[in-house]
N, C-alpha and C. Protein backbone atom coordinates (compact mmCIF):
# COMPACT_ATOMS: atom_id res chain seq x y z
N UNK A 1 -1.42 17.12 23.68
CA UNK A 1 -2.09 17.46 22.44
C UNK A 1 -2.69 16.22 21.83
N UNK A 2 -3.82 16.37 21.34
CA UNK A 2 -4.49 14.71 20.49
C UNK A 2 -4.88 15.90 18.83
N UNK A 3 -5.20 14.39 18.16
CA UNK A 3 -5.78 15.03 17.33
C UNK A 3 -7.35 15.46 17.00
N UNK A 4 -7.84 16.58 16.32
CA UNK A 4 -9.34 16.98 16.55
C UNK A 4 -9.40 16.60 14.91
N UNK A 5 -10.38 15.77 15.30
CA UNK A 5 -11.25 15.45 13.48
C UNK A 5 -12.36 15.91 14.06
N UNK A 6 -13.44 16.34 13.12
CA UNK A 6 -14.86 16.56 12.91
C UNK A 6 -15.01 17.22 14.45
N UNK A 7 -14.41 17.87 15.17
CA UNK A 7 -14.12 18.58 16.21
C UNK A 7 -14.57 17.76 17.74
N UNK A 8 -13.69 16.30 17.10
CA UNK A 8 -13.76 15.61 18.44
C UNK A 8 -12.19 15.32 18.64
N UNK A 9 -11.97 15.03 20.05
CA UNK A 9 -10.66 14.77 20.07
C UNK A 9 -9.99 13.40 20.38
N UNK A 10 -9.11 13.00 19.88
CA UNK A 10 -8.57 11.07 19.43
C UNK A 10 -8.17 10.84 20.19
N UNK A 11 -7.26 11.45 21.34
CA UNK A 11 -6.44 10.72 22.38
C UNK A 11 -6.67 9.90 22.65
N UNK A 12 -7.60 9.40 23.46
CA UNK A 12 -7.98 8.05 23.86
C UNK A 12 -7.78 6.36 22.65
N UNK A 13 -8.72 6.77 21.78
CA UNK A 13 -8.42 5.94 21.01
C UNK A 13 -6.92 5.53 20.37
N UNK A 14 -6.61 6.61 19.74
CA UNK A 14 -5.39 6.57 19.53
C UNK A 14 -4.29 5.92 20.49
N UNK A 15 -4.34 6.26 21.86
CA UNK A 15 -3.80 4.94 22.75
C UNK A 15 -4.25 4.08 23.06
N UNK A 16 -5.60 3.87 22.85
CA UNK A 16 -5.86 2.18 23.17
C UNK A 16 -5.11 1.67 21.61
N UNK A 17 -5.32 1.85 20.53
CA UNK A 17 -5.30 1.46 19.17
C UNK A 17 -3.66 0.98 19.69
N UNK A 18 -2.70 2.12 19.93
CA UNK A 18 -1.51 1.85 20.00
C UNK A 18 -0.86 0.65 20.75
N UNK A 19 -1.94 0.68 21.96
CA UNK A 19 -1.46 -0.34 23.32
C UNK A 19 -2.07 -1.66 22.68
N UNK A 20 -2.99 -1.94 21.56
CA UNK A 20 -3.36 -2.89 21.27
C UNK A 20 -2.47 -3.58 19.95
N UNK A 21 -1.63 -2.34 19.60
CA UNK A 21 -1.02 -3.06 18.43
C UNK A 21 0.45 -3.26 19.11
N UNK A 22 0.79 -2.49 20.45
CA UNK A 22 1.98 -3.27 21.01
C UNK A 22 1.75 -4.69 21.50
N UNK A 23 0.76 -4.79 22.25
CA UNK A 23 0.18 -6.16 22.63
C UNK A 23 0.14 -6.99 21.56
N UNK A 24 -0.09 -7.08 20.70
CA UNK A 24 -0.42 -7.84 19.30
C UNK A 24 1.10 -8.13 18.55
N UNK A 25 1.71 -7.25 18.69
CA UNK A 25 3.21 -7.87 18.60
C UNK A 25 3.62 -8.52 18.83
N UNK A 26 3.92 -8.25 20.53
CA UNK A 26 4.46 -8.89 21.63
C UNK A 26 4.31 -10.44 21.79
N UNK A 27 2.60 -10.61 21.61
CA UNK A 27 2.35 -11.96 21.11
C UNK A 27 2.72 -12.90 20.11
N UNK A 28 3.06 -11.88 18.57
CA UNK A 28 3.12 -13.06 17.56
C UNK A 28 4.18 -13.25 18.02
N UNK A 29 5.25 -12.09 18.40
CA UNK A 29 6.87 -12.70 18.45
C UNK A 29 7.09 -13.78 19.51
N UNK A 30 6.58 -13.89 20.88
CA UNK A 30 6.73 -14.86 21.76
C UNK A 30 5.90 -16.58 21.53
N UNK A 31 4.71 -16.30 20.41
CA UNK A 31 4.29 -17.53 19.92
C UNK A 31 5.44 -18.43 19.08
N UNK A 32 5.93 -19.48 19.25
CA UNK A 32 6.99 -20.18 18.60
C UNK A 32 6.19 -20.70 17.63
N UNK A 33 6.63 -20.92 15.87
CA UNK A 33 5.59 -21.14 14.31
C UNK A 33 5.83 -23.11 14.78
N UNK A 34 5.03 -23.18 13.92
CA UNK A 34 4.32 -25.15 13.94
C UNK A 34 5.89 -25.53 13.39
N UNK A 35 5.91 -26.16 14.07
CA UNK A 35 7.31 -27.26 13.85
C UNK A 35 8.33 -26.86 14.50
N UNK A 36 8.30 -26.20 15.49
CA UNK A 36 9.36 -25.84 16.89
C UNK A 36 9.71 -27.36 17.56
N UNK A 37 11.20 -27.33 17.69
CA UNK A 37 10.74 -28.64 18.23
C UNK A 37 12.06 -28.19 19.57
N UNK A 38 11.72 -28.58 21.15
CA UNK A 38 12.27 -28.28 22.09
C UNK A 38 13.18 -29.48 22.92
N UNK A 39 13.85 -30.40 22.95
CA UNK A 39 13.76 -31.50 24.06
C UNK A 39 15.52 -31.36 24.61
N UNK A 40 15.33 -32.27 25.95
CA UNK A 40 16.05 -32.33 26.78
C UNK A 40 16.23 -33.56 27.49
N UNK A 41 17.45 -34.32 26.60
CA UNK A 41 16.98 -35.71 27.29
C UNK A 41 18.48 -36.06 27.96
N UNK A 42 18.16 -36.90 28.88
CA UNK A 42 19.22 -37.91 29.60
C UNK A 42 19.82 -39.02 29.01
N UNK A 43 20.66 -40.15 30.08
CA UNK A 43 20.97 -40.92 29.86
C UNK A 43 19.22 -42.20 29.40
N UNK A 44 19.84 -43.20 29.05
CA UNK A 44 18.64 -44.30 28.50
C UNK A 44 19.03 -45.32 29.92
N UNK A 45 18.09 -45.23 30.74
CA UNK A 45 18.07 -45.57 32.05
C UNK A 45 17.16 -47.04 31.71
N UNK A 46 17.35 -47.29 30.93
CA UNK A 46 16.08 -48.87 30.44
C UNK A 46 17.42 -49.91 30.00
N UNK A 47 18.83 -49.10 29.76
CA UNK A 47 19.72 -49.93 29.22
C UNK A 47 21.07 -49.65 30.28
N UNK A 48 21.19 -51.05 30.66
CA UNK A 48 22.16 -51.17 32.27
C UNK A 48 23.40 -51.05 31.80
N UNK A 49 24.43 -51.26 30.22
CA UNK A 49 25.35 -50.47 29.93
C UNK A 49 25.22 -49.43 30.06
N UNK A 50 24.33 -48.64 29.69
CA UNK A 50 24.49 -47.02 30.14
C UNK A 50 23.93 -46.48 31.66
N UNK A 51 23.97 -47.08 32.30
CA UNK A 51 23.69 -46.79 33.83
C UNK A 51 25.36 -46.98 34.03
N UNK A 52 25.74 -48.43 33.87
CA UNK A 52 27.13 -48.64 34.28
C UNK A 52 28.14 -47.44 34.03
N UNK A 53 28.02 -47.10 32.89
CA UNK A 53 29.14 -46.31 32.35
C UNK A 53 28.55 -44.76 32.45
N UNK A 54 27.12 -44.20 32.94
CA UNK A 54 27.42 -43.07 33.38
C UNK A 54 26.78 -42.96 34.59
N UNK A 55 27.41 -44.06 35.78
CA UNK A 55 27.06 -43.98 36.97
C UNK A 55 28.94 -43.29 37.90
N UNK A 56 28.37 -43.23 38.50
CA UNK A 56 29.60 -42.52 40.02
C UNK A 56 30.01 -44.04 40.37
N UNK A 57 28.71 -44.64 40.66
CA UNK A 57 29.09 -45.96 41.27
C UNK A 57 27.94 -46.85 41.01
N UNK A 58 27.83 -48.13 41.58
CA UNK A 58 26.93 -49.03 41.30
C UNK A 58 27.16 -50.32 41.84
N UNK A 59 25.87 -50.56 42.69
CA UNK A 59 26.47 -51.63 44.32
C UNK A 59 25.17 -52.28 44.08
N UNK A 60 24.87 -53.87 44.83
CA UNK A 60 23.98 -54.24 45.47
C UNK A 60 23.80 -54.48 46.41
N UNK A 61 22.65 -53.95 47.10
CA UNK A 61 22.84 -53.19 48.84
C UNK A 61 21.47 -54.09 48.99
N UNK A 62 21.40 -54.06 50.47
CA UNK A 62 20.40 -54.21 51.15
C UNK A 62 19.81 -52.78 52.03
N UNK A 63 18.54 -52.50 51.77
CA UNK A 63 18.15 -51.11 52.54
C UNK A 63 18.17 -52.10 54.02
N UNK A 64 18.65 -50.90 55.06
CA UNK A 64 18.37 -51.16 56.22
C UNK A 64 17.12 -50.50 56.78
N UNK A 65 16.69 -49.15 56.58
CA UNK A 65 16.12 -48.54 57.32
C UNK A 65 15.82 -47.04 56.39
N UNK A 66 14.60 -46.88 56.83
CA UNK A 66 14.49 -45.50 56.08
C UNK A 66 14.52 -44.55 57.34
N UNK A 67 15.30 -43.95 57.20
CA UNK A 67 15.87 -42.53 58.48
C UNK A 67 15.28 -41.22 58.31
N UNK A 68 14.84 -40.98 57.01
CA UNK A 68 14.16 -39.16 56.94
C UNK A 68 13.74 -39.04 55.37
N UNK A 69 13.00 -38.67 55.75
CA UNK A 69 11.76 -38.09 54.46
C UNK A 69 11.64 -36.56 54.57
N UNK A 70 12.29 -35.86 53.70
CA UNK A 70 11.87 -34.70 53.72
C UNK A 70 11.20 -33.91 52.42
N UNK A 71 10.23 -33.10 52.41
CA UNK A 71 9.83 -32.03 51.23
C UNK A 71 10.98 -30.99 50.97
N UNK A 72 11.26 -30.12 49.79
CA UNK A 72 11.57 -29.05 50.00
C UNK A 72 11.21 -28.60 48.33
N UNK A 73 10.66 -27.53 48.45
CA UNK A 73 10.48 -26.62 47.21
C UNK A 73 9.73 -27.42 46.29
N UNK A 74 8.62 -28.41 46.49
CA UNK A 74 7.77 -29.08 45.90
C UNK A 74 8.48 -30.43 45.62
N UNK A 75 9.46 -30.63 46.23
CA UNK A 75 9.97 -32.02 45.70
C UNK A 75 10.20 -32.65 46.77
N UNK A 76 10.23 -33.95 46.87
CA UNK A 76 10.39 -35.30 48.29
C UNK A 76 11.00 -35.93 47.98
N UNK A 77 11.78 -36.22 49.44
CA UNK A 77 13.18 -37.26 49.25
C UNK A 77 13.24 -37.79 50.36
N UNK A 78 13.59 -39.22 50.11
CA UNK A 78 13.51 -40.44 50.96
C UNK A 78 15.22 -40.63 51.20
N UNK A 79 15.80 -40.75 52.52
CA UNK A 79 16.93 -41.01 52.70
C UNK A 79 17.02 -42.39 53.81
N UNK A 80 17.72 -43.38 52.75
CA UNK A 80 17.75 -44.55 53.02
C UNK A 80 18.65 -45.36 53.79
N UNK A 81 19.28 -46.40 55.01
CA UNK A 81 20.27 -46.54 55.04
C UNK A 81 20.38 -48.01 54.62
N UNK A 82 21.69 -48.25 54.31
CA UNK A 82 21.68 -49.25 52.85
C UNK A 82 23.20 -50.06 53.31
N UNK A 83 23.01 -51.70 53.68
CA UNK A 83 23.87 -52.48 54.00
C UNK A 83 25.05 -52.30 52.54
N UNK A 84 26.27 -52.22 52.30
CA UNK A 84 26.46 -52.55 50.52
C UNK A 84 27.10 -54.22 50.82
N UNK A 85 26.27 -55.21 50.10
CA UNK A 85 26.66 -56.31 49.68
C UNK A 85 27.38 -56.68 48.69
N UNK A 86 27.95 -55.99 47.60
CA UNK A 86 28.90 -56.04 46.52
C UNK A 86 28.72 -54.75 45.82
N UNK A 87 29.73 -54.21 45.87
CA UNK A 87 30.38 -52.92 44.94
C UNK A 87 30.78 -53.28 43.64
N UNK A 88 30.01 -52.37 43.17
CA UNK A 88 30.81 -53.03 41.54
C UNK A 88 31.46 -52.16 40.48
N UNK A 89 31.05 -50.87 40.99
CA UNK A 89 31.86 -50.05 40.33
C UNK A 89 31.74 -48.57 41.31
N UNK A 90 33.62 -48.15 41.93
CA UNK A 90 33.39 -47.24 42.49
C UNK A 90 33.45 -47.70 43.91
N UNK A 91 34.02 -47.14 44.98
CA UNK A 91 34.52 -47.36 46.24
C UNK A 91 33.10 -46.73 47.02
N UNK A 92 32.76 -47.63 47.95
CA UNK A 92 31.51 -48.13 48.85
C UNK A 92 32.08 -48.23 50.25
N UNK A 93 31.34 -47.83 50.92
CA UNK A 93 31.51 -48.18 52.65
C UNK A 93 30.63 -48.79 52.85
N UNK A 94 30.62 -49.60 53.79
CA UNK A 94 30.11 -51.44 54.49
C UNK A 94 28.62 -50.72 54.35
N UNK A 95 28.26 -49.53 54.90
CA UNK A 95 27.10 -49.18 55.44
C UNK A 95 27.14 -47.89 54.93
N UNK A 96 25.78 -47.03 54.20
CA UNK A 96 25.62 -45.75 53.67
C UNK A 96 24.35 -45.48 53.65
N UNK A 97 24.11 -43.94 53.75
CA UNK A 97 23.24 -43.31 53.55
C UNK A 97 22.84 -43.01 51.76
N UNK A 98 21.60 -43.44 51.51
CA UNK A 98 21.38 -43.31 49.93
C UNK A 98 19.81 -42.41 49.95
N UNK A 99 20.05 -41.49 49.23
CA UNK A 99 18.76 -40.21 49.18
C UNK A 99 18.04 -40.34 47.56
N UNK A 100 16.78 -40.50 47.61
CA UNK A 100 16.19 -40.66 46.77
C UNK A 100 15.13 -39.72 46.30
N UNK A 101 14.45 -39.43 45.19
CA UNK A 101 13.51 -38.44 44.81
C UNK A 101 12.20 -39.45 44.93
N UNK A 102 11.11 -39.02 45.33
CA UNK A 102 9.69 -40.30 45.87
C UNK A 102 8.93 -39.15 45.70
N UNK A 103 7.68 -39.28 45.61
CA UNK A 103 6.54 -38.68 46.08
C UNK A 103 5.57 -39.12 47.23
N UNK A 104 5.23 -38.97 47.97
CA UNK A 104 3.91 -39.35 49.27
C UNK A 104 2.93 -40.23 48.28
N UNK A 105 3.13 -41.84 48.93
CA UNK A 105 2.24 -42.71 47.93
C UNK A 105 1.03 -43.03 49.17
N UNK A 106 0.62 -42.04 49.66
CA UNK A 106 -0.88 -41.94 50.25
C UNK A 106 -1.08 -42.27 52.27
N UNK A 107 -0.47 -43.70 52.18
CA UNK A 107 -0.43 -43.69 53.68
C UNK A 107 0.74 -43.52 54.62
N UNK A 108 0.95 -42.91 55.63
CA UNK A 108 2.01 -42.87 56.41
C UNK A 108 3.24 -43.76 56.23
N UNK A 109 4.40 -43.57 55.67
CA UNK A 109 5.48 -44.13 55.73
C UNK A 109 5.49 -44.53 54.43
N UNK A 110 4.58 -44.55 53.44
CA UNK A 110 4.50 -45.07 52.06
C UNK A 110 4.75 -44.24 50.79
N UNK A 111 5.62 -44.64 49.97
CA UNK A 111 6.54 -43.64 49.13
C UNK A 111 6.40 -44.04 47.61
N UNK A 112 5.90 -43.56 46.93
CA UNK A 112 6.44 -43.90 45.45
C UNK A 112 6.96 -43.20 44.48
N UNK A 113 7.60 -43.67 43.37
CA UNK A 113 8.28 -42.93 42.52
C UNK A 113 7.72 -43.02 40.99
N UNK A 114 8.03 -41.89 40.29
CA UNK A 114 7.45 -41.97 39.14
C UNK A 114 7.85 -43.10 37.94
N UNK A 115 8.73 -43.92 38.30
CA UNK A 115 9.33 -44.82 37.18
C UNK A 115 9.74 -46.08 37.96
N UNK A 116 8.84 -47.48 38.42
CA UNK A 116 8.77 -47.88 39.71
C UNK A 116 9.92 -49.17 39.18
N UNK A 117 9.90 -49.20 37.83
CA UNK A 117 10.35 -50.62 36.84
C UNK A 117 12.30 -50.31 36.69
N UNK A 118 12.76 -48.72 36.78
CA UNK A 118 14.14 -48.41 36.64
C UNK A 118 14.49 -47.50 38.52
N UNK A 119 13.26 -47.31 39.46
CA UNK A 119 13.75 -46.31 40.59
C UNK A 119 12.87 -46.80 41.25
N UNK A 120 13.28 -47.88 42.03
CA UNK A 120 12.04 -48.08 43.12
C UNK A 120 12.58 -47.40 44.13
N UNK A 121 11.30 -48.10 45.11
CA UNK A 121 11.47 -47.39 46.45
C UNK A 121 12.16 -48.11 47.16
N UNK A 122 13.14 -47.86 48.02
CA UNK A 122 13.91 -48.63 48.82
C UNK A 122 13.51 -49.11 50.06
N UNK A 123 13.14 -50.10 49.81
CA UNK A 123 11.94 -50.24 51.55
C UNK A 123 13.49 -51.66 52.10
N UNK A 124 12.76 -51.43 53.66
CA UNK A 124 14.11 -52.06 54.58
C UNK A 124 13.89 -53.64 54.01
N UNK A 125 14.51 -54.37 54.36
CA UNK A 125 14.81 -55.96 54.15
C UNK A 125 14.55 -56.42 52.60
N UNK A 126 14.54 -55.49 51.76
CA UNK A 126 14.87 -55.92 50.42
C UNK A 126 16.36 -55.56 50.17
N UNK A 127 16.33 -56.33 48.78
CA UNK A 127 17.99 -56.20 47.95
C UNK A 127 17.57 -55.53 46.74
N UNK A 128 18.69 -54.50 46.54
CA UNK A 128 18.05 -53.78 45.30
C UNK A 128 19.57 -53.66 44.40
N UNK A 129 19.75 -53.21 42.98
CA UNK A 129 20.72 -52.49 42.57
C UNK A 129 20.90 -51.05 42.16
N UNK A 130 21.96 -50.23 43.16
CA UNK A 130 21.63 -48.89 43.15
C UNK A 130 22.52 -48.29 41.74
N UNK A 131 22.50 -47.32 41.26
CA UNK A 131 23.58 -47.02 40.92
C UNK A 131 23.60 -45.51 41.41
N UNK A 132 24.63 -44.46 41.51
CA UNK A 132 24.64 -43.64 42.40
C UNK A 132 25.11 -42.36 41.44
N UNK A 133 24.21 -41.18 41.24
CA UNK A 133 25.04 -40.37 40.28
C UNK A 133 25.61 -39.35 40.66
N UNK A 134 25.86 -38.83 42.02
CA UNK A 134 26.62 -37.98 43.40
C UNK A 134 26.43 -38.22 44.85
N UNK A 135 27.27 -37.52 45.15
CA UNK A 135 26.82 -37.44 46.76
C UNK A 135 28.45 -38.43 46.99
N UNK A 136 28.74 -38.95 48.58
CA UNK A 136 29.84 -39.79 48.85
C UNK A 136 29.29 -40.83 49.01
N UNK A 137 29.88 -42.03 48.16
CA UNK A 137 29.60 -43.63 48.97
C UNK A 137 30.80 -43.91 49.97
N UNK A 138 31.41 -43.78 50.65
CA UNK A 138 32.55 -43.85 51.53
C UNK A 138 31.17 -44.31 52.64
N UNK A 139 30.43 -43.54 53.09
CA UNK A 139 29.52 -43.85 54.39
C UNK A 139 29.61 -43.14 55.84
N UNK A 140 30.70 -42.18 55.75
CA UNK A 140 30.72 -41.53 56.78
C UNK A 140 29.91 -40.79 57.66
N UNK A 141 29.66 -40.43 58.27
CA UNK A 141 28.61 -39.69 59.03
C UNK A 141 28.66 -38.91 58.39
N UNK A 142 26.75 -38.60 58.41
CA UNK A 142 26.78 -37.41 57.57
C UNK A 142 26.88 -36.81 56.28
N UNK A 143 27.09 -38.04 55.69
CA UNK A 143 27.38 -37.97 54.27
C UNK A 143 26.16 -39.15 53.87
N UNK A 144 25.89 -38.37 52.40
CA UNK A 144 24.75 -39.47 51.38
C UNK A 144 25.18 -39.51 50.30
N UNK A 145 24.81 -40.22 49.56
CA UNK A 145 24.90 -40.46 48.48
C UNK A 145 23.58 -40.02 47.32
N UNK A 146 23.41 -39.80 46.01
CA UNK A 146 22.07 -39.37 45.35
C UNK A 146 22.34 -40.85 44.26
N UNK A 147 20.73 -41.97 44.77
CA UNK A 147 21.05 -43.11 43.78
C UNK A 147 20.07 -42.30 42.84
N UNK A 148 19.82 -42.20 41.41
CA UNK A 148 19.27 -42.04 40.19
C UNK A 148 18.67 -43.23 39.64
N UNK A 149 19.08 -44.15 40.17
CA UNK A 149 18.25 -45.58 39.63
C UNK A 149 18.30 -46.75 41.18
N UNK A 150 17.42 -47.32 40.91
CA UNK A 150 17.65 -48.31 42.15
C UNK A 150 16.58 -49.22 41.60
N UNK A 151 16.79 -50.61 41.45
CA UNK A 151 15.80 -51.62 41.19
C UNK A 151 16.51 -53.06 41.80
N UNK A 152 14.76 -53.74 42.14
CA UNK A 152 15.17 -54.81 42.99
C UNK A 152 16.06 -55.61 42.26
N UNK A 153 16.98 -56.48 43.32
CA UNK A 153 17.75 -57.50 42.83
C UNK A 153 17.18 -58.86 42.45
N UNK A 154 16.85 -59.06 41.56
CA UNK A 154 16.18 -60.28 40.98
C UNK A 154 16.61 -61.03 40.62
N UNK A 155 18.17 -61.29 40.36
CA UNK A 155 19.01 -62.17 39.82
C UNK A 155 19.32 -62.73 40.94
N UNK A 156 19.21 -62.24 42.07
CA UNK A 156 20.16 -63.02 43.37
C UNK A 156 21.72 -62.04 43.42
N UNK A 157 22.17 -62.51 44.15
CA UNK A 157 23.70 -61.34 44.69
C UNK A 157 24.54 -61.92 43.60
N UNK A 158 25.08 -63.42 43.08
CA UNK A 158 25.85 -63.96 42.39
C UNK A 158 25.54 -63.19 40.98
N UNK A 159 24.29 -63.55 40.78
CA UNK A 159 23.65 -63.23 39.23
C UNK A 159 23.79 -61.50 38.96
N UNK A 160 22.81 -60.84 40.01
CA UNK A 160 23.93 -59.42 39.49
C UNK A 160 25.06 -59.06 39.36
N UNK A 161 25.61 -59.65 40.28
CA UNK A 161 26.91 -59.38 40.28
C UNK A 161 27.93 -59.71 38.90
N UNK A 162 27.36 -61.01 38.23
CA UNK A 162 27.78 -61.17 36.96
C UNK A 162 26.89 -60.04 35.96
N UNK A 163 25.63 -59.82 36.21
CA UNK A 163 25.14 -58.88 35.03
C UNK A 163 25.80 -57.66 35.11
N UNK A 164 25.99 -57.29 35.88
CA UNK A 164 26.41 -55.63 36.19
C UNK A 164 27.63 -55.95 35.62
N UNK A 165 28.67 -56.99 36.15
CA UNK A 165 30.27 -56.54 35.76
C UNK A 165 30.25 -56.83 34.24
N UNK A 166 28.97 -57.37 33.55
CA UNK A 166 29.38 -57.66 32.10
C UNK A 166 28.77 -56.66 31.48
N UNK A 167 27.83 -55.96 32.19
CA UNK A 167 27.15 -54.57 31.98
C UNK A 167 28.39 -53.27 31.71
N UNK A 168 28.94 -53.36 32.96
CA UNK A 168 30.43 -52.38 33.08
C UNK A 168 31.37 -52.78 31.88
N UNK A 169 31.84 -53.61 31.19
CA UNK A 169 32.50 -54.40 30.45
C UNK A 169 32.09 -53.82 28.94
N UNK A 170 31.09 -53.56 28.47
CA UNK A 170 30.57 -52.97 27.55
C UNK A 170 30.72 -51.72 27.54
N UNK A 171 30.72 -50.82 26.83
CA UNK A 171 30.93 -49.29 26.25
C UNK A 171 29.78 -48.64 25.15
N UNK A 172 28.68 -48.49 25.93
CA UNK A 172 27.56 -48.04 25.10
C UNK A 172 28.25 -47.23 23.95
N UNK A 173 27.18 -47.46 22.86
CA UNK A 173 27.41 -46.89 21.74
C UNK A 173 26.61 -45.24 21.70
N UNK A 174 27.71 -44.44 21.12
CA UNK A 174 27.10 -43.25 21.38
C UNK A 174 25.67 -43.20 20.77
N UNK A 175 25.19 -41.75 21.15
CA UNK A 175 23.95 -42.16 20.98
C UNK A 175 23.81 -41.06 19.47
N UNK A 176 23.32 -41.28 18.40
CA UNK A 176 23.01 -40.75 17.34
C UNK A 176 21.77 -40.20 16.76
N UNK A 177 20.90 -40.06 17.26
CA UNK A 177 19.82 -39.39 17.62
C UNK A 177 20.18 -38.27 18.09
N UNK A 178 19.86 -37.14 16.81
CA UNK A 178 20.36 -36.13 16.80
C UNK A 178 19.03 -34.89 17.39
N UNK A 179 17.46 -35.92 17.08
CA UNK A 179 16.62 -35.19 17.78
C UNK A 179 16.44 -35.46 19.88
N UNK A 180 17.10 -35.98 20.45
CA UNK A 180 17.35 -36.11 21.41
C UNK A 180 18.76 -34.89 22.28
N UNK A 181 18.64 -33.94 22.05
CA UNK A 181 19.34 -32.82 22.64
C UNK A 181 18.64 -31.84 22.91
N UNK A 182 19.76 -30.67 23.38
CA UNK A 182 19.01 -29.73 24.00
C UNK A 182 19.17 -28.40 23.38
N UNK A 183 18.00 -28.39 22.72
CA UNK A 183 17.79 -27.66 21.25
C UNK A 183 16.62 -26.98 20.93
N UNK A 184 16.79 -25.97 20.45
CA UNK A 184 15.11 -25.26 19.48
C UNK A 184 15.68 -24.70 18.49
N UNK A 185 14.72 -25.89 17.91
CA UNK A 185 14.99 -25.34 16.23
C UNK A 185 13.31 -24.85 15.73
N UNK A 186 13.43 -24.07 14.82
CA UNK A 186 12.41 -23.52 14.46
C UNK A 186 11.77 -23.77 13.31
């Protein structure tokens, strides 16, 4: 049944009108109003007390060899194998597998990462400092580790080795920045 005015009949309109004012709803309610504010943040990976204290572990290694590069589900990962020259926090085997997040930096065998100054790339015959936020450092076959930060060793083996353990030694201050969580406020 529709309705007949002036002896025409509405149906039609009457459901577009309707389907246009459900649509028109649907929208304001899923538009979030001006001053939504959304974020989701991590550790402060720029400050090496807080690597220390929310790392698994944290070594300075020498990469030996890069063993496998794989894609999966739009993301690339470089799996590294990595001499450990001093452990500094967290039990290490002599020799380990360390898996990294990289993107394809253009030519064959060449890798980069989005943050090159706190996660480089682990290329063979450099010294880097990893810190490790899962996976096993033991080194067993078959087993990796996931480093979250890795940057070259620039102090020399002695000199990190003192920055890091005075790094570990400290107890970051919580963080009070209350707009840094994982939140929507409206």
């Amino acid at each position: 049944m529709g309705l007949i005015v002036n002896g025409k009949l509405w149906i039609g309109g009457c459901l577009a009108a309707g389907v246009v004012a459900a649509g028109a709803a649907w929208f304001t309610v899923a538009i979030p109003e001006a001053g939504t504010a959304h974020a989701v943040c991590g550790p402060d990976l720029s400050r090496d007390d807080v690597v220390a204290a929310k790392s698994k572990g944290v070594a300075v290694v020498e990469a030996v060899e890069n063993v496998r590069y794989r894609e999966d589900g739009g993301s690339a990962y470089l799996t590294t194998r990595v001499k450990v020259l001093e452990p500094l926090k967290g039990r290490f085997g002599d020799v380990l597998a360390i898996s990294q997040g990289v993107k394809n930096g253009g030519a064959p065998g060449r890798y980069a990462t989005e943050d090159p100054d706190r996660y480089a790339v682990l290329e063979p015959g450099r010294r880097y400092v990893i810190a490790v936020q899962s996976g096993s450092t033991a080194g067993g076959a078959g087993t990796e580790a996931w480093a979250w930060y890795a940057r070259p060793a620039q102090r020399g083996l002695a000199g990190e080795s003192t920055h890091w353990k005075e790094a570990l030694a400290r107890t970051p201050e919580a963080a009070v920045d209350g707009s840094c969580e994982d939140v929507y406020a409206g």
